[in-house]
C-alpha atoms as a PDB file:
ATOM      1  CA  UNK A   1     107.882   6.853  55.301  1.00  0.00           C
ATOM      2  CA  UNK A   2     108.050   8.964  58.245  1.00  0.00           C
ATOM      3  CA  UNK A   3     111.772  10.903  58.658  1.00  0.00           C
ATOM      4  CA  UNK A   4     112.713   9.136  61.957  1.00  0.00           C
ATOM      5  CA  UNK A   5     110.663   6.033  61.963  1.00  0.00           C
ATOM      6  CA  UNK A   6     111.531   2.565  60.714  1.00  0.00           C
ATOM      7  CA  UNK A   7     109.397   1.178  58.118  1.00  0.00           C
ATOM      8  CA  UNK A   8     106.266  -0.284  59.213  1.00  0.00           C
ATOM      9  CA  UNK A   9     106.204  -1.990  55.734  1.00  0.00           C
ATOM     10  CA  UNK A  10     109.238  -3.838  56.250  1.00  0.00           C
ATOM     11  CA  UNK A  11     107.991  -4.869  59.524  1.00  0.00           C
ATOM     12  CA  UNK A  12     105.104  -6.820  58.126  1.00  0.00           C
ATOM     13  CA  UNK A  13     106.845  -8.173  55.242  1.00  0.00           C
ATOM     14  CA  UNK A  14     109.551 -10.066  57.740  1.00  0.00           C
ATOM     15  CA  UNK A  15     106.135 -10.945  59.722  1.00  0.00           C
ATOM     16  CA  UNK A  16     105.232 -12.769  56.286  1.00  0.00           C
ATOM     17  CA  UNK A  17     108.527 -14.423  56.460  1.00  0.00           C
ATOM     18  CA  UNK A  18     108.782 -15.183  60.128  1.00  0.00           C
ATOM     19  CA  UNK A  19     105.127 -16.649  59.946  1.00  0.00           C
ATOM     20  CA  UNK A  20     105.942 -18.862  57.087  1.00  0.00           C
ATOM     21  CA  UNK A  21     109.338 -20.219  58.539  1.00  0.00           C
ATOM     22  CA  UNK A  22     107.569 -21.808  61.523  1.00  0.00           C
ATOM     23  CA  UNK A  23     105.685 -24.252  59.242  1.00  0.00           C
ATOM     24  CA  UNK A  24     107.659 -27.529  58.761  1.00  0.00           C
ATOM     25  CA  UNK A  25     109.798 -28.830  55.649  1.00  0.00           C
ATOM     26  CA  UNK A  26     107.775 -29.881  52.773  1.00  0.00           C
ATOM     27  CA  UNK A  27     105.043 -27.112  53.794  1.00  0.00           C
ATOM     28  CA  UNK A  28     106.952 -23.709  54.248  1.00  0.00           C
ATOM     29  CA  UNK A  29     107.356 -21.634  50.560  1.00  0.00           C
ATOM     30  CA  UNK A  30     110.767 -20.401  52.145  1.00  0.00           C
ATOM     31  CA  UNK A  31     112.296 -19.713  55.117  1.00  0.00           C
ATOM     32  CA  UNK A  32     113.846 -17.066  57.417  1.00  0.00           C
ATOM     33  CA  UNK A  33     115.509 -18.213  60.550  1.00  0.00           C
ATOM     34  CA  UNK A  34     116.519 -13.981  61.345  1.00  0.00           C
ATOM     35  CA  UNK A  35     112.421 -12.877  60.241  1.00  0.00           C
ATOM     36  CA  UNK A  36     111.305 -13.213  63.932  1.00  0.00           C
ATOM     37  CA  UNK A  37     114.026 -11.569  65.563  1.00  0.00           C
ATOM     38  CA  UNK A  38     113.533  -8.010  63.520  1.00  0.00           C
ATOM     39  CA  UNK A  39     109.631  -7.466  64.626  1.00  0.00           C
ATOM     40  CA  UNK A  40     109.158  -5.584  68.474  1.00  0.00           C
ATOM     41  CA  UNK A  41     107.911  -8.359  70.223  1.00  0.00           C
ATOM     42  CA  UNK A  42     104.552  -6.352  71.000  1.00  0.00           C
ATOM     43  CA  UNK A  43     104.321  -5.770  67.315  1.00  0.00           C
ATOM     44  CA  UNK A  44     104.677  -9.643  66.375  1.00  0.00           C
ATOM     45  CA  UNK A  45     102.107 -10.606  69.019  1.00  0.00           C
ATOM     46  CA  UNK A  46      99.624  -7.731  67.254  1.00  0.00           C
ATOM     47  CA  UNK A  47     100.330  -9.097  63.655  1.00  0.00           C
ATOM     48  CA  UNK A  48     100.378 -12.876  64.910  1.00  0.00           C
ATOM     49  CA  UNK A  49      96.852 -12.806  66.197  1.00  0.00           C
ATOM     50  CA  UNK A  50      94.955 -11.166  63.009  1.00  0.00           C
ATOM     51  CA  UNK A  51      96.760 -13.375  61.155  1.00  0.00           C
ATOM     52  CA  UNK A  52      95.790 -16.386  63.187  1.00  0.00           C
ATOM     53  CA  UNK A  53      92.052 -14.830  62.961  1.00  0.00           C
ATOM     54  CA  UNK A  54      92.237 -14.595  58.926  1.00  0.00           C
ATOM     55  CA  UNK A  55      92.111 -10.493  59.168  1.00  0.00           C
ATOM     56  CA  UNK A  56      95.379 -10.534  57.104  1.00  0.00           C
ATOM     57  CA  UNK A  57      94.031 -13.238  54.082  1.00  0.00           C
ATOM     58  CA  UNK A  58      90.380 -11.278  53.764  1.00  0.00           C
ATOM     59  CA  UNK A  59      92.188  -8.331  54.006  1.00  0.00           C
ATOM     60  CA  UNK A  60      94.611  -8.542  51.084  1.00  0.00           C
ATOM     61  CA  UNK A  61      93.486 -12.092  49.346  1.00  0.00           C
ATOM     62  CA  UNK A  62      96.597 -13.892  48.430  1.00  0.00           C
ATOM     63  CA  UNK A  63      98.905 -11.331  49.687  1.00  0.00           C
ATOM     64  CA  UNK A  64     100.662 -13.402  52.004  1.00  0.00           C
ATOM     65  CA  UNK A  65     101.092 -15.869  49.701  1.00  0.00           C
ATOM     66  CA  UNK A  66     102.790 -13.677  47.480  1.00  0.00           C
ATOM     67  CA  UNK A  67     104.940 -12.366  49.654  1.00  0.00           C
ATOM     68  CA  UNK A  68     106.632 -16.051  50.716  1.00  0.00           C
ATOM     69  CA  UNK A  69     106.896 -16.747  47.021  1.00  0.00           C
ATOM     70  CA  UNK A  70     108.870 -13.056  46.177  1.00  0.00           C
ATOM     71  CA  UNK A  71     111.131 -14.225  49.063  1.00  0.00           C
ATOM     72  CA  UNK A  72     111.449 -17.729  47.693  1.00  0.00           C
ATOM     73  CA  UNK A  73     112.051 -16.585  44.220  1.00  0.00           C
ATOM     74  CA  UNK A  74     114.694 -13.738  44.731  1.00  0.00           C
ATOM     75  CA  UNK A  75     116.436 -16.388  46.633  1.00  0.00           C
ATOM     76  CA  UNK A  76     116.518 -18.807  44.076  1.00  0.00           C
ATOM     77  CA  UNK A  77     117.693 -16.172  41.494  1.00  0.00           C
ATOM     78  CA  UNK A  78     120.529 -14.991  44.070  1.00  0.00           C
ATOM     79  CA  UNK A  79     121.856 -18.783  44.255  1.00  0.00           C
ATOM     80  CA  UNK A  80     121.838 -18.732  40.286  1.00  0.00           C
ATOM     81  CA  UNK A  81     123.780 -15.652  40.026  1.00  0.00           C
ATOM     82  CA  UNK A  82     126.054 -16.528  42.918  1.00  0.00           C
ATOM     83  CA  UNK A  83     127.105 -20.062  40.668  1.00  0.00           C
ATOM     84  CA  UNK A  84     127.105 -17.618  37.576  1.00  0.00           C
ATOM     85  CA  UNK A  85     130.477 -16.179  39.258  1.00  0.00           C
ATOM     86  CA  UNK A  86     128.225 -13.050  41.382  1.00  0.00           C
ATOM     87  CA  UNK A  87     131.217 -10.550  42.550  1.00  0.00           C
ATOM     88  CA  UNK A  88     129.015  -7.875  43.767  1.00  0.00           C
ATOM     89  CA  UNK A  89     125.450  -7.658  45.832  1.00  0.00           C
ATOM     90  CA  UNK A  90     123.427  -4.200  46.064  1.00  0.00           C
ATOM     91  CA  UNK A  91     120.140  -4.469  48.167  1.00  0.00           C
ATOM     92  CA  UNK A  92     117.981  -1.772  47.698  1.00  0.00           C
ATOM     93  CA  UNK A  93     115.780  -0.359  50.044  1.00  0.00           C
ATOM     94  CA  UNK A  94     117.263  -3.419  52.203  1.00  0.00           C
ATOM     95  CA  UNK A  95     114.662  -3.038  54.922  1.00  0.00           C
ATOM     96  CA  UNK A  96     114.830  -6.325  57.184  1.00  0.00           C
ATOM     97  CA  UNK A  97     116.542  -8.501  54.061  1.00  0.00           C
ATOM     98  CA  UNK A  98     118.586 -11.017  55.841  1.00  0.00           C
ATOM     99  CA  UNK A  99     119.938 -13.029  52.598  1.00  0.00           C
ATOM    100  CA  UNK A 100     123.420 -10.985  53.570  1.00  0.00           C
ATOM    101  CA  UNK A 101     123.449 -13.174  57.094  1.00  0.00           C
ATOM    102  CA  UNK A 102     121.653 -16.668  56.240  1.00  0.00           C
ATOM    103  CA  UNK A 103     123.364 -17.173  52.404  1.00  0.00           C
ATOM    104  CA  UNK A 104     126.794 -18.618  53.032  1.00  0.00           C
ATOM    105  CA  UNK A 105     128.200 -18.229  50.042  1.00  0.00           C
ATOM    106  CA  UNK A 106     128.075 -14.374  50.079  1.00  0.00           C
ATOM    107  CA  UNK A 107     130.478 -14.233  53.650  1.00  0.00           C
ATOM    108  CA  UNK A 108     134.123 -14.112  52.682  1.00  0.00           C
ATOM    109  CA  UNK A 109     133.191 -14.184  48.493  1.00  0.00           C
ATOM    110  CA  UNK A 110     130.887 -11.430  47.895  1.00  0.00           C
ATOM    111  CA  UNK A 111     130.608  -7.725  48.949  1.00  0.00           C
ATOM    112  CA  UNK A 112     127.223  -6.839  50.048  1.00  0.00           C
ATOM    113  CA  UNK A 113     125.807  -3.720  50.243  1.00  0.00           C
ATOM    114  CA  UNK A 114     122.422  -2.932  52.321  1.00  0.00           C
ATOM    115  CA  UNK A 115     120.866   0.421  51.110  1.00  0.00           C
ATOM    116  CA  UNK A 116     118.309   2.482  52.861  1.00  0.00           C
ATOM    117  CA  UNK A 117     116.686   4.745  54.736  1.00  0.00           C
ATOM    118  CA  UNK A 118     118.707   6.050  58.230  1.00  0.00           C
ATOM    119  CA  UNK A 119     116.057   5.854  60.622  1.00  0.00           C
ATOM    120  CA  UNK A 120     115.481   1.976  59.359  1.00  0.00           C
ATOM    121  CA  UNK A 121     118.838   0.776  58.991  1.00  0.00           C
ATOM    122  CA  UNK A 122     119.801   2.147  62.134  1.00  0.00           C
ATOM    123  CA  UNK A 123     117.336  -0.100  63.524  1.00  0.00           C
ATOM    124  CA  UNK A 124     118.097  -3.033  61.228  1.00  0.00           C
ATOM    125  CA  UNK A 125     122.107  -2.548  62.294  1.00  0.00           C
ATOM    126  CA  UNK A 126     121.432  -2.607  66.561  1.00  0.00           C
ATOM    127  CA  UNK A 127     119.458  -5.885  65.199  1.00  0.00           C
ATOM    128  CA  UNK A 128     121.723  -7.465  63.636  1.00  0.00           C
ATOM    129  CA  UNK A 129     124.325  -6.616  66.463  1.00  0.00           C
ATOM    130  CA  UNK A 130     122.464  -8.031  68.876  1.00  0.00           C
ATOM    131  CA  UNK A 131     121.942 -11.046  66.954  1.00  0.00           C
ATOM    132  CA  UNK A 132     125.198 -12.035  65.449  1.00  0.00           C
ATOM    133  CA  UNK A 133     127.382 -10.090  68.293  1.00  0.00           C
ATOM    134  CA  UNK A 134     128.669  -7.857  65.585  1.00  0.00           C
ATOM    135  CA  UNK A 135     128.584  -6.928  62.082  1.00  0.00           C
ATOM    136  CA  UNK A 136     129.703  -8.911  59.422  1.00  0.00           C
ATOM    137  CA  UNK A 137     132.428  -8.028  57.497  1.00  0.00           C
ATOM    138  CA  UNK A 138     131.066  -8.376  54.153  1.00  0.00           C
ATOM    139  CA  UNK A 139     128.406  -6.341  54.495  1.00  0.00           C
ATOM    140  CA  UNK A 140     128.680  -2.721  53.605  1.00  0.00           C
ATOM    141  CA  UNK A 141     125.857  -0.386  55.228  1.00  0.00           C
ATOM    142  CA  UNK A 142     124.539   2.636  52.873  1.00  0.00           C
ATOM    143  CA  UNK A 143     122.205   5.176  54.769  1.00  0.00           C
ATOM    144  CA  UNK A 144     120.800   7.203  52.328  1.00  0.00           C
ATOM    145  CA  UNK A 145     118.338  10.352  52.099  1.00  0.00           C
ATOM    146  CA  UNK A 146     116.911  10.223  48.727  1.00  0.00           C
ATOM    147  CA  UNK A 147     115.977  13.735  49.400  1.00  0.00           C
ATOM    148  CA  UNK A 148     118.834  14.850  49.728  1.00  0.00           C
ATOM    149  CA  UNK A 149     121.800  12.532  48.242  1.00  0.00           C
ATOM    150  CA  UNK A 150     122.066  10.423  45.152  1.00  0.00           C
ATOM    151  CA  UNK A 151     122.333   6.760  44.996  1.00  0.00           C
ATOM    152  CA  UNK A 152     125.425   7.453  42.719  1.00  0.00           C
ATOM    153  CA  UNK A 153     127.113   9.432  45.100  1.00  0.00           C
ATOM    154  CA  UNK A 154     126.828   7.485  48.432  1.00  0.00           C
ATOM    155  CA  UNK A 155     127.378   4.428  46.705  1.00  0.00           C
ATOM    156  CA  UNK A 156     130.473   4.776  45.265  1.00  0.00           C
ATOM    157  CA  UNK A 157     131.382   7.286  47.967  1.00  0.00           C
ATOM    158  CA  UNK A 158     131.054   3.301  50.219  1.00  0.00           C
ATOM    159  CA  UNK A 159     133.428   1.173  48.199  1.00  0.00           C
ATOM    160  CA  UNK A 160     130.883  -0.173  45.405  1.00  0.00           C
ATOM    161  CA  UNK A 161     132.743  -1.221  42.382  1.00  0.00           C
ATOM    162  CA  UNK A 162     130.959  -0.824  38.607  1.00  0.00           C
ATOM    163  CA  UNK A 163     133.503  -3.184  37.074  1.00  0.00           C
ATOM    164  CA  UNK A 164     132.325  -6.098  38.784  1.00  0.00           C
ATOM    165  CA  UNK A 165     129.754  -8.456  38.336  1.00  0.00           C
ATOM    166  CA  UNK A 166     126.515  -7.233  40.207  1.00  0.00           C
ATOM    167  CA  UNK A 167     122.859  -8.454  41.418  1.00  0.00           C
ATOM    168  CA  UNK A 168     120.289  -5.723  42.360  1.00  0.00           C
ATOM    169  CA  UNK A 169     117.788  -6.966  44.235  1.00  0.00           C
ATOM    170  CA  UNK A 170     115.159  -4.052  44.701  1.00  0.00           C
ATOM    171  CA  UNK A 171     112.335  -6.066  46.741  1.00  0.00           C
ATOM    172  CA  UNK A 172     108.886  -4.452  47.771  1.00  0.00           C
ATOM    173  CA  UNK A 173     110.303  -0.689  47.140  1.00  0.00           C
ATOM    174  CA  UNK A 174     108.751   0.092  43.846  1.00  0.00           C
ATOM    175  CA  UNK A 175     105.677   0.777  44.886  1.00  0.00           C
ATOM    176  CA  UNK A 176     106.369   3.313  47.239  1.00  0.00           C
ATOM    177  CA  UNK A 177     108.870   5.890  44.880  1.00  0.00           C
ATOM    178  CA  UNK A 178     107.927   8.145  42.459  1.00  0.00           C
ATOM    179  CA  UNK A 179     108.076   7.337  38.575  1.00  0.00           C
ATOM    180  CA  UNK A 180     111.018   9.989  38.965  1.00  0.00           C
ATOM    181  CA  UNK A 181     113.206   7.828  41.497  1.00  0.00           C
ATOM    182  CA  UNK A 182     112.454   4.430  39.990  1.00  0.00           C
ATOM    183  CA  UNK A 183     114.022   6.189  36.332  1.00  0.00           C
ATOM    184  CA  UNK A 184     116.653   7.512  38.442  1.00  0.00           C
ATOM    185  CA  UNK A 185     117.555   4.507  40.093  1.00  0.00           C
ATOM    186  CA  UNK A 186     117.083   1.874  37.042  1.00  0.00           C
ATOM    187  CA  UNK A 187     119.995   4.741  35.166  1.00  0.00           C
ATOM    188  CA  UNK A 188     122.116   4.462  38.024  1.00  0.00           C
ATOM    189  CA  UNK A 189     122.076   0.326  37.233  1.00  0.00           C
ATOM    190  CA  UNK A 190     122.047   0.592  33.702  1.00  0.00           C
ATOM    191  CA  UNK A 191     125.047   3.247  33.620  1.00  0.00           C
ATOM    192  CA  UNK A 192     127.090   2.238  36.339  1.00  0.00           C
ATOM    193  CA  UNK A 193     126.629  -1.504  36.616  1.00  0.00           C
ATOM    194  CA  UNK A 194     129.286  -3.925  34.056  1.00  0.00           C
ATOM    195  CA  UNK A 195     127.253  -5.412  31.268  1.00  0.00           C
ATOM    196  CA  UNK A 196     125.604  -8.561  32.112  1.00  0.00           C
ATOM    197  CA  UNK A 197     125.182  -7.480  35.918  1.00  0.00           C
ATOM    198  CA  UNK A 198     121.171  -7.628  36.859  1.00  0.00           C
ATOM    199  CA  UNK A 199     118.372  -6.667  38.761  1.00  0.00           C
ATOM    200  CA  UNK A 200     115.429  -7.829  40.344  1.00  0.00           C
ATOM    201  CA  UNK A 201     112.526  -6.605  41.702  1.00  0.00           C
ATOM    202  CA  UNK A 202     108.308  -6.380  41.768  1.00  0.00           C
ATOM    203  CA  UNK A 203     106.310  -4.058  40.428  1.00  0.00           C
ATOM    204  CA  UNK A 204     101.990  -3.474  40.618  1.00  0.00           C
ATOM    205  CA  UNK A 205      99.872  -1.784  38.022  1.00  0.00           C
ATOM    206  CA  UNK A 206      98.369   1.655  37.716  1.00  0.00           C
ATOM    207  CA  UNK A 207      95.129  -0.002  37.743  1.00  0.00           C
ATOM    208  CA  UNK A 208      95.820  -1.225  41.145  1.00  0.00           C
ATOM    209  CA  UNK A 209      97.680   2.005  42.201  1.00  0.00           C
ATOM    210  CA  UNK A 210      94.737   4.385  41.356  1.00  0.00           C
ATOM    211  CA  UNK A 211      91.774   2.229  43.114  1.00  0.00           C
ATOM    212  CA  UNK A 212      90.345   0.472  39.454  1.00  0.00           C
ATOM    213  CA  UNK A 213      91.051  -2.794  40.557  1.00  0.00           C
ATOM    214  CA  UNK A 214      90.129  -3.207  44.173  1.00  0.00           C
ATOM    215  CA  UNK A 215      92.611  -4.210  46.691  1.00  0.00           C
ATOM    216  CA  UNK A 216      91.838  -4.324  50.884  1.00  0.00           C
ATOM    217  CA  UNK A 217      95.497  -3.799  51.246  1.00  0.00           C
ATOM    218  CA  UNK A 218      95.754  -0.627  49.571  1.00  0.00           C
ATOM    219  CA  UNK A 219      92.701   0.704  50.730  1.00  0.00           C
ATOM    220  CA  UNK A 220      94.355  -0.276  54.244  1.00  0.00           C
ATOM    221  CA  UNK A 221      97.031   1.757  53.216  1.00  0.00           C
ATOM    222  CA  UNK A 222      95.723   4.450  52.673  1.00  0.00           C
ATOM    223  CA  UNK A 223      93.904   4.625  55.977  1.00  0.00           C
ATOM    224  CA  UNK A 224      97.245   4.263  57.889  1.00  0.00           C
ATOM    225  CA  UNK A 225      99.137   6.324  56.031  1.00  0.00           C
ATOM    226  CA  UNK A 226      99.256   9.161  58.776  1.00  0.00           C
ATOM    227  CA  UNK A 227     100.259   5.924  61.155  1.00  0.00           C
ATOM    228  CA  UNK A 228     103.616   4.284  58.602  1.00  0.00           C
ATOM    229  CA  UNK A 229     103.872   7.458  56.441  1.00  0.00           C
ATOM    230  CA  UNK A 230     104.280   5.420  53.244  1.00  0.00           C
ATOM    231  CA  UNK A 231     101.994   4.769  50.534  1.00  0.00           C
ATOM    232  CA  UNK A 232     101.605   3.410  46.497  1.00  0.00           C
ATOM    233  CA  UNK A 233     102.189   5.289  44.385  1.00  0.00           C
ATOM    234  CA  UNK A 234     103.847   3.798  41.335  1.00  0.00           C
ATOM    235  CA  UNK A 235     103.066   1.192  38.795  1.00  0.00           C
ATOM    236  CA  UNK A 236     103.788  -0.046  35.591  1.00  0.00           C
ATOM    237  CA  UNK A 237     101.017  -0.820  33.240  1.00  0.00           C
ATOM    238  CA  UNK A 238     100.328  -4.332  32.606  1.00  0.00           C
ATOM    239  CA  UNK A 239     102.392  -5.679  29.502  1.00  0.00           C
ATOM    240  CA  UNK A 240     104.467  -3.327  29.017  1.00  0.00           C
ATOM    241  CA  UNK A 241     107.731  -4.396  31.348  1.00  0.00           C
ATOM    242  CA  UNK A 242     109.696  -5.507  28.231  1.00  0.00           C
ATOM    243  CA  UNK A 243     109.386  -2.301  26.174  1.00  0.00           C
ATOM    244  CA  UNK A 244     109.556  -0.604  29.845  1.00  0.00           C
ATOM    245  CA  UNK A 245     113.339  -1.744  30.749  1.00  0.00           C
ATOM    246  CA  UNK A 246     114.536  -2.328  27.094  1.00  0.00           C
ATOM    247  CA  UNK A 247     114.121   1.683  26.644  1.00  0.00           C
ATOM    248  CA  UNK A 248     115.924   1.894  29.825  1.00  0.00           C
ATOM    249  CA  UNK A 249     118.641  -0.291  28.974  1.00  0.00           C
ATOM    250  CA  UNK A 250     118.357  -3.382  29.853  1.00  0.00           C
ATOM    251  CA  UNK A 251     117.737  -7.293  28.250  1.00  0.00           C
ATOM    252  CA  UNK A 252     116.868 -11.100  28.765  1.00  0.00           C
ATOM    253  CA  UNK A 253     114.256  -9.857  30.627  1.00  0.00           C
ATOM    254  CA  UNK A 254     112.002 -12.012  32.545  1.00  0.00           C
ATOM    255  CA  UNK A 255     108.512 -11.149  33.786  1.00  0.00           C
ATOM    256  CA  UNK A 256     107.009 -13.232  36.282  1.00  0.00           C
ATOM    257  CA  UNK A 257     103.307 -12.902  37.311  1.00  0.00           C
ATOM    258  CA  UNK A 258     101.535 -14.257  40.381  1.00  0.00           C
ATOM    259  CA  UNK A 259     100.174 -17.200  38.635  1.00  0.00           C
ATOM    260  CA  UNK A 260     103.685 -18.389  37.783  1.00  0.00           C
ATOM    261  CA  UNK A 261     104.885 -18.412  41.608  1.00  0.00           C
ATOM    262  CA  UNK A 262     101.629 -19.806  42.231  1.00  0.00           C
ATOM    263  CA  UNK A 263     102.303 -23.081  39.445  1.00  0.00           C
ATOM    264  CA  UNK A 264     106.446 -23.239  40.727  1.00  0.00           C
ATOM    265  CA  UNK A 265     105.618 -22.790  44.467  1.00  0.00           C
ATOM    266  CA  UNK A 266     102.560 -23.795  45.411  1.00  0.00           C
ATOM    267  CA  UNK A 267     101.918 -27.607  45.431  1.00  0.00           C
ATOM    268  CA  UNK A 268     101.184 -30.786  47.083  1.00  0.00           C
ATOM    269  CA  UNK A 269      99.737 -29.269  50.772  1.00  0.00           C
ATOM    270  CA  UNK A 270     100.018 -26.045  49.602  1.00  0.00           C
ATOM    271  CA  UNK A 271      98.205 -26.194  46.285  1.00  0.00           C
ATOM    272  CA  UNK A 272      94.914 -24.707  47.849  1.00  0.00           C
ATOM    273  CA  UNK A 273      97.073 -21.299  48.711  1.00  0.00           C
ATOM    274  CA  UNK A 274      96.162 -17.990  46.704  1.00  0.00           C
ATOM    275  CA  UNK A 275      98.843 -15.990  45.253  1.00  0.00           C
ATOM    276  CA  UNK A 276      97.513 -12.267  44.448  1.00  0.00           C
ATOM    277  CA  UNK A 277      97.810 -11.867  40.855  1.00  0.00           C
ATOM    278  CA  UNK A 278      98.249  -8.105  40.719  1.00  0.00           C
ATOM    279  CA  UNK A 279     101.597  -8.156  41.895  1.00  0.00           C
ATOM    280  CA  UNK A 280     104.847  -9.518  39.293  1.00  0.00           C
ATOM    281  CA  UNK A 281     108.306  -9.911  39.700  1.00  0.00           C
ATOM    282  CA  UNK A 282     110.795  -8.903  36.416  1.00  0.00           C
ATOM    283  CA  UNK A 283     114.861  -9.455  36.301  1.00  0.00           C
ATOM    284  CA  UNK A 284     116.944  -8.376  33.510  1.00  0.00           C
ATOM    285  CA  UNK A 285     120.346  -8.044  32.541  1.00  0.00           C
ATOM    286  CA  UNK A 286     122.480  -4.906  31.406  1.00  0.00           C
ATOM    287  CA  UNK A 287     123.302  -4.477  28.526  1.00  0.00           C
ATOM    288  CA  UNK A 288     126.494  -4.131  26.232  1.00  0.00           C
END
């Protein structure tokens, strides 16, 4: 992303949430009451009209619907870690994330800390200022440069604690590092986290990543990259996750593919709904 813009990506992806949200009980996937409030106004109105025209559906096929069910499940997982005894929350590359503000368990029980890039989070934090009246005190707010500072270093440096029990939740930022950063950061977890802390995040394919399997959205992308700065750039070849964070550390892990959100989530009304299938979701545990 560009130096001293906020991410466009994260943008959109609280437009998927916002959109969703407005749909009534028994039809939403999941839901965002703070989604709405993070997009420019102008912005929304842009996104809200190709969306209501289909652009965004024969764009990306079942992109939207994959994003609702990431939210959905990462929320899920939190609420099972939170009644597993959860001490500790680390979002990276926390973007617009508001599970800090609507999960009310976390306020007054767990530490949460929001980690990301300065020109974003300086955004995110006038937001949620504005919204709330002030900043929460549970919530710990991590600018960081990857360029220029490690994820070890500024986050102990802001009060995190590797003796606790901790959740990870790295949501829509894969894509966008190099294979590099993503070793980098999964070390930082695997070293510095206590055993039987986790993480969670999604990952693509290198089939998607290098333009063998055709997506709209990454062809989109591509074309706008001058426009968000950001693009794909990493994936992790299909079937290999397992071997992938057991070298790296990690265990009980748990791939989830686009099908399987599609069977959990999508039912009833919602049964027609396409969920992208080049897109998966993995957690795992550290391990002793």
């Amino acid at each position: 992303m560009k130096k001293n813009q906020a991410s466009l990506t994260a943008a959109g992806i609280a437009f998927a949430r916002a959109a969703e949200s407005l749909k009534p009980i028994g039809v939403r996937v999941c839901y965002d009451p703070f989604a709405r409030q993070f997009i420019p106004g102008a912005l929304y109105a842009i996104m809200k009209f190709f969306d209501s025209i289909g652009y965004s559906e024969k764009r990306g096929p079942g992109v939207m619907g994959f994003l609702v069910a990431r939210t959905r499940y990462l929320d899920d997982y939190l609420d099972k870690c939170l009644a597993a005894g959860l001490q500790q929350l680390v979002i990276l590359g926390a973007g617009y994330d508001s599970r800090a503000y609507r999960f009310e368990s976390l306020k007054g029980q767990v530490k949460v800390f929001e980690v990301d890039h300065p020109a974003t989070q300086l955004v995110k934090i006038e937001k949620i200022t504005r919204i709330l009246g002030r900043l929460p005190d549970h919530v710990v707010y991590v600018p960081i440069d990857f360029t220029q500072e490690t994820l070890e270093k500024r986050l102990c440096e802001s009060g995190y604690d590797p003796s606790l029990k901790t959740l990870f939740i790295w949501e829509g930022v894969t894509y966008y590092l190099t294979a590099q950063a993503v070793d980098d950061t999964l070390a930082f977890v695997a070293r510095h986290a206590t055993p039987g802390s986790s993480i969670i995040f999604d990952y693509t394919y290198p089939a998607v990543i290098d333009g063998t399997w055709k997506r709209g959205e990454i062809a989109a992308m591509r074309r706008n990259r001058r426009l968000s700065g950001e693009r794909m750039i990493f994936g992790i070849p299909a079937g290999t996750i397992e071997s992938f964070l057991s070298e790296r550390g990690f265990e009980d892990i748990v791939n989830v593919t686009g099908e399987d959100l599609r069977k959990k989530y999508f039912t009833g009304v919602n049964q027609q709904r396409a969920v992208v299938a080049v897109y998966s979701i993995v957690h795992a545990t550290v391990k002793a």
